[in-house]
Protein backbone atom coordinates (compact mmCIF):
# COMPACT_ATOMS: atom_id res chain seq x y z
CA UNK A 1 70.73 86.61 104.04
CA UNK A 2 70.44 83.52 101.87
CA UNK A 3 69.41 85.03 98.66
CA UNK A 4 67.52 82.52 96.52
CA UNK A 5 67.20 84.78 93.49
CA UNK A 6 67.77 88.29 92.21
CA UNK A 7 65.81 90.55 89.51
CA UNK A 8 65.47 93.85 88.20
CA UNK A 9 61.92 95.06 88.10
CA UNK A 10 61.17 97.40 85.05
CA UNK A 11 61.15 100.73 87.30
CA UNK A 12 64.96 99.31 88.03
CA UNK A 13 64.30 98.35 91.72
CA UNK A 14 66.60 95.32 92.47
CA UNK A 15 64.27 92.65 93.52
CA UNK A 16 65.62 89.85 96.08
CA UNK A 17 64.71 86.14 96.85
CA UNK A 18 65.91 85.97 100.70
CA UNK A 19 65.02 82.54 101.61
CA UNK A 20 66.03 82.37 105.50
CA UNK A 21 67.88 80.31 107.57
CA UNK A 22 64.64 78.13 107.92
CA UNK A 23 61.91 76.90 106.11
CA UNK A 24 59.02 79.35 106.11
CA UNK A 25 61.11 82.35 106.64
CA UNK A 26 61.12 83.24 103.10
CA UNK A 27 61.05 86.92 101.85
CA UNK A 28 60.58 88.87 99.15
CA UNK A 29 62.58 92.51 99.33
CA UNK A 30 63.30 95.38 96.89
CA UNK A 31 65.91 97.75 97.06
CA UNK A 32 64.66 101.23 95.41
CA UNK A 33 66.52 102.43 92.54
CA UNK A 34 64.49 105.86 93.39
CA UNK A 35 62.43 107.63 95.94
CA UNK A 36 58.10 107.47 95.27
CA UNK A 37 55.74 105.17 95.49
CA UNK A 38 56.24 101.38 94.72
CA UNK A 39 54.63 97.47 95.84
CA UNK A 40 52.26 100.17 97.45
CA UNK A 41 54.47 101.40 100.32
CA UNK A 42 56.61 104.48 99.81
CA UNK A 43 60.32 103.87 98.82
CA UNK A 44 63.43 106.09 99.57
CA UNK A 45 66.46 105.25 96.68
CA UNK A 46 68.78 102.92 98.40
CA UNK A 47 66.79 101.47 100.92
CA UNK A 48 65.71 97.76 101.49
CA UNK A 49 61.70 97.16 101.66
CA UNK A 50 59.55 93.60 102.27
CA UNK A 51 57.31 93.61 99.32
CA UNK A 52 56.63 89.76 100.29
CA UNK A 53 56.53 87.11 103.17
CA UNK A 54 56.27 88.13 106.99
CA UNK A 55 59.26 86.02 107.69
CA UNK A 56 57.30 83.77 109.74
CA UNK A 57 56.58 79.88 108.85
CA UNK A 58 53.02 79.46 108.35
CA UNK A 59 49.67 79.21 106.84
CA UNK A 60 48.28 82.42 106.02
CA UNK A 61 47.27 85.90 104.40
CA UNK A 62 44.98 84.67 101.78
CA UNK A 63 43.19 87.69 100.40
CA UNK A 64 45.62 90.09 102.91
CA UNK A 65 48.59 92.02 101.63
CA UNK A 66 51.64 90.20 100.56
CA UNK A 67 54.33 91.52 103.23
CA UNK A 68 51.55 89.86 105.89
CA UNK A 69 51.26 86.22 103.73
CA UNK A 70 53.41 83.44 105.83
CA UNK A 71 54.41 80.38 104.41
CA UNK A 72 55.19 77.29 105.84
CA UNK A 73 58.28 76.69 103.64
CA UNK A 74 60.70 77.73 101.46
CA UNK A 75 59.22 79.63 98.36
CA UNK A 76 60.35 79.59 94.89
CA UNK A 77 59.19 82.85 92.72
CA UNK A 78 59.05 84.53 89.28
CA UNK A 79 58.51 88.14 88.56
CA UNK A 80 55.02 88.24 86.46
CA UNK A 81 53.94 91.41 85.03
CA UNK A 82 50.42 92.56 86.53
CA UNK A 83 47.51 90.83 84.68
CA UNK A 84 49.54 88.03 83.48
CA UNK A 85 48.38 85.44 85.80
């Protein structure tokens, strides 16, 4: 993993950057600080989740969930809370 950055969200799930060996296979993961419901998928404590990026360099998942989205290059990010942007 090449981590590009690393977060805390407010529910304490550790929130990873993992940029990829190449362009476009960007991710975003969380690691669950506990079990329930989170990024809308269900979480166990411990365990590493995509909330972001399909791995795969490309254009697309406009309007689609976020672990489907592909981009076609490395992506810089910053943790927003909702209804800030």
């Amino acid at each position: 993993m090449h981590t590009g950055g690393v977060a805390v969200d407010r529910d304490g799930n550790l929130i990873i950057a993992n940029q990829g060996r190449q362009p476009g296979t960007s991710r975003i993961l969380a690691v669950a600080a506990r079990s329930g419901t989170r990024y809308g998928q269900a979480m166990t404590a411990g365990h590493t989740y995509p909330v972001a990026g399909n791995g795969t360099p490309g254009f697309s998942g406009d309007g689609g969930p976020a672990t489907r989205a592909s981009s076609p290059c490395r992506v810089a990010w910053r943790w927003m809370p909702p209804g800030t942007w």
